[in-house]
C-alpha atoms as a PDB file:
ATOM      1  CA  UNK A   1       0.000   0.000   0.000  1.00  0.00           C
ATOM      2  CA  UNK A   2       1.504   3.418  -0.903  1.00  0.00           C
ATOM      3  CA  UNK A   3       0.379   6.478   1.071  1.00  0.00           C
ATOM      4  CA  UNK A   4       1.631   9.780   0.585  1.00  0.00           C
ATOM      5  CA  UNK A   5       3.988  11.878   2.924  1.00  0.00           C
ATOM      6  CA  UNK A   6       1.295  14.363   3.289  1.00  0.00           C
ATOM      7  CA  UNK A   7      -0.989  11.748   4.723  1.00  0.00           C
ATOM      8  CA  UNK A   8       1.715  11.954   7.809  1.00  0.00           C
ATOM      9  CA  UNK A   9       1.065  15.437   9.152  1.00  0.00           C
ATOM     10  CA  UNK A  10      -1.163  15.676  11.675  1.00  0.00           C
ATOM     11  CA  UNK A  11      -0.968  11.897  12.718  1.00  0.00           C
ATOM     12  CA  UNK A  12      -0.636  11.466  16.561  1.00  0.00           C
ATOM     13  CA  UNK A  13       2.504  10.016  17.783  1.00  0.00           C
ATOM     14  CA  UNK A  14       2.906   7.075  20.435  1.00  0.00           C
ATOM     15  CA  UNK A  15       5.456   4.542  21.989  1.00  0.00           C
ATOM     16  CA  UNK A  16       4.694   0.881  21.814  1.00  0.00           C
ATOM     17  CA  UNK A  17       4.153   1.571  26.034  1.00  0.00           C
ATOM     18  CA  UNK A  18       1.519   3.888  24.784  1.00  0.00           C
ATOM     19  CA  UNK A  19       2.806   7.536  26.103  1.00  0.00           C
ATOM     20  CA  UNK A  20       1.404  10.006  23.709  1.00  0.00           C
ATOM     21  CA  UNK A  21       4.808  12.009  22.084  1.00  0.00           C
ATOM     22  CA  UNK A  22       3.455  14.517  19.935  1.00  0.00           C
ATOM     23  CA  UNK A  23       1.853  15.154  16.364  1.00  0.00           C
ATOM     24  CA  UNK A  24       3.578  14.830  13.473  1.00  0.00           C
ATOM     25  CA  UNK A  25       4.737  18.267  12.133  1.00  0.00           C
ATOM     26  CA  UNK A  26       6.803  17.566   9.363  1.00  0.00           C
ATOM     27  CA  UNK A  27       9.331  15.141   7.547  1.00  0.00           C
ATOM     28  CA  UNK A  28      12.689  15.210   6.829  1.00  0.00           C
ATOM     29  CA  UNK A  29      14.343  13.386   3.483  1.00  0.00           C
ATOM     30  CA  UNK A  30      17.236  12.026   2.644  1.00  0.00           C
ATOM     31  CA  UNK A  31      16.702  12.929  -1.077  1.00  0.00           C
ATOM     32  CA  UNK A  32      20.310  11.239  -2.450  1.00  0.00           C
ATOM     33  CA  UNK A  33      18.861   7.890  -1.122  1.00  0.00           C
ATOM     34  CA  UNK A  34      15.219   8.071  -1.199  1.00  0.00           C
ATOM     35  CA  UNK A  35      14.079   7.693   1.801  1.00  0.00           C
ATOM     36  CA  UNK A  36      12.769   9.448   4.905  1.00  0.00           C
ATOM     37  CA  UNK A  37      15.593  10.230   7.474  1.00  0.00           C
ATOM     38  CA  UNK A  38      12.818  11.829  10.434  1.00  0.00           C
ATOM     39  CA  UNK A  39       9.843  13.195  11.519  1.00  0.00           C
ATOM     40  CA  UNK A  40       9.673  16.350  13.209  1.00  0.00           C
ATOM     41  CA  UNK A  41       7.301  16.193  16.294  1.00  0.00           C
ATOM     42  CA  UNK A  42       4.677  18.844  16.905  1.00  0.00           C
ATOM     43  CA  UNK A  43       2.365  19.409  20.052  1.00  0.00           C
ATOM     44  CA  UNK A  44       5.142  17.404  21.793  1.00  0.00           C
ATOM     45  CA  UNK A  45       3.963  16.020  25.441  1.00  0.00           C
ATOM     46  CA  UNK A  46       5.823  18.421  27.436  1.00  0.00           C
ATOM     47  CA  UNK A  47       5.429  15.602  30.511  1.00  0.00           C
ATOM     48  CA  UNK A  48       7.685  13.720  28.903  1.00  0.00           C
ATOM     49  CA  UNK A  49      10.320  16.146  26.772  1.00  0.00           C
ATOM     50  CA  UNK A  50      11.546  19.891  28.020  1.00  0.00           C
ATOM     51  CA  UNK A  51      12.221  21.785  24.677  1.00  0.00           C
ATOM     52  CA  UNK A  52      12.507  24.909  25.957  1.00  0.00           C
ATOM     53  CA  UNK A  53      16.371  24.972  25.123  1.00  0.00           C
ATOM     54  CA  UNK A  54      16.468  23.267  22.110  1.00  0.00           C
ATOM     55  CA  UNK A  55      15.168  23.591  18.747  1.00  0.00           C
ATOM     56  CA  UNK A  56      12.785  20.766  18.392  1.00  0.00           C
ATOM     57  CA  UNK A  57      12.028  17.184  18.484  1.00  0.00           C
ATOM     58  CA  UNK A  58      13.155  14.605  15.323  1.00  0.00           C
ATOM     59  CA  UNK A  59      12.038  11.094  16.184  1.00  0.00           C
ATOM     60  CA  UNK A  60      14.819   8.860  13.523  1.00  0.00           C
ATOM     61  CA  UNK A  61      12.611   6.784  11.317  1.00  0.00           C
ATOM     62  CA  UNK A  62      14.236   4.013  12.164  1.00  0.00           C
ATOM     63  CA  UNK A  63      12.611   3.572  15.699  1.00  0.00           C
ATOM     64  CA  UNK A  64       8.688   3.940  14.353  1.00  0.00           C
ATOM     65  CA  UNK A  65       7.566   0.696  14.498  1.00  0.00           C
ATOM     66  CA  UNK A  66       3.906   1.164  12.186  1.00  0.00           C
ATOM     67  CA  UNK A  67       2.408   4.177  10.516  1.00  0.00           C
ATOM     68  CA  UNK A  68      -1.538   3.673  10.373  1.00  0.00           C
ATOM     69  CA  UNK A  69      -3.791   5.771  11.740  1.00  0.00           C
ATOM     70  CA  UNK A  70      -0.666   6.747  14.333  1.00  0.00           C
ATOM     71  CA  UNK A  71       2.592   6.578  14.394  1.00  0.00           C
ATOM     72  CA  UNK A  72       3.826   3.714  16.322  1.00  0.00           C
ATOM     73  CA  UNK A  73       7.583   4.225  17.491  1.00  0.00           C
ATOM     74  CA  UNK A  74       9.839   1.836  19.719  1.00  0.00           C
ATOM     75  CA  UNK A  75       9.676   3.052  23.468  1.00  0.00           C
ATOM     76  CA  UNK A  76      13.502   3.417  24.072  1.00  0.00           C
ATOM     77  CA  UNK A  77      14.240   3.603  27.699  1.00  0.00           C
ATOM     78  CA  UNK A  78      15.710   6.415  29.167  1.00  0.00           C
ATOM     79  CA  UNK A  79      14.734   8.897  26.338  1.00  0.00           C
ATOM     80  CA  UNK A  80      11.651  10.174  27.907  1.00  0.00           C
ATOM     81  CA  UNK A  81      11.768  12.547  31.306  1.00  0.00           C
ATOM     82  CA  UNK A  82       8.613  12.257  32.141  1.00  0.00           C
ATOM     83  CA  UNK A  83       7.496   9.169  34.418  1.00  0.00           C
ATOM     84  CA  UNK A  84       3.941   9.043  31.967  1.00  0.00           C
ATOM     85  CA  UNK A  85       3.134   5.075  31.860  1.00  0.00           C
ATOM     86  CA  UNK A  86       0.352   5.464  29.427  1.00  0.00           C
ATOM     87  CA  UNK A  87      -2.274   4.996  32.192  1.00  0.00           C
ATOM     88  CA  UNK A  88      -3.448   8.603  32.047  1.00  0.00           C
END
């Protein structure tokens, strides 16, 4: 099935552990090899990241696990601050 990169923006972001991470905002290519390097994370869950001294949040598209009607990415421990379990 073939889907546009379009169809990504907007989509809601979540770890296998089911902590919401953020929308998708937009996508970064690797043009020389065809293929989609990251996606940039809007809305991010500020329990889990503080952004306020950086310049945003890529997620490598090597961790997202499925793209359907979310993104489903690899919950990698340690990367998240917050102490969210997904029970919320």
């Amino acid at each position: 099935m073939e889907n546009q990169i379009t169809d990504l923006f907007g989509l809601q972001i979540y770890t296998d552990k089911g902590m919401f991470v953020g929308e998708v905002e937009d996508v970064v290519i690797d043009v020389d090899n065809k293929k989609i390097e990251s996606i940039v994370v809007g809305k991010v869950n500020e329990e889990l990241f503080d952004l306020r001294n950086s310049k945003g949040l890529k997620i490598p598209y090597r961790i997202i696990s499925a793209i359907d009607d979310i993104v489903l990415i690899r919950h990698l421990q340690g990367a998240f601050s917050g102490s969210g379990s997904g029970d919320e």
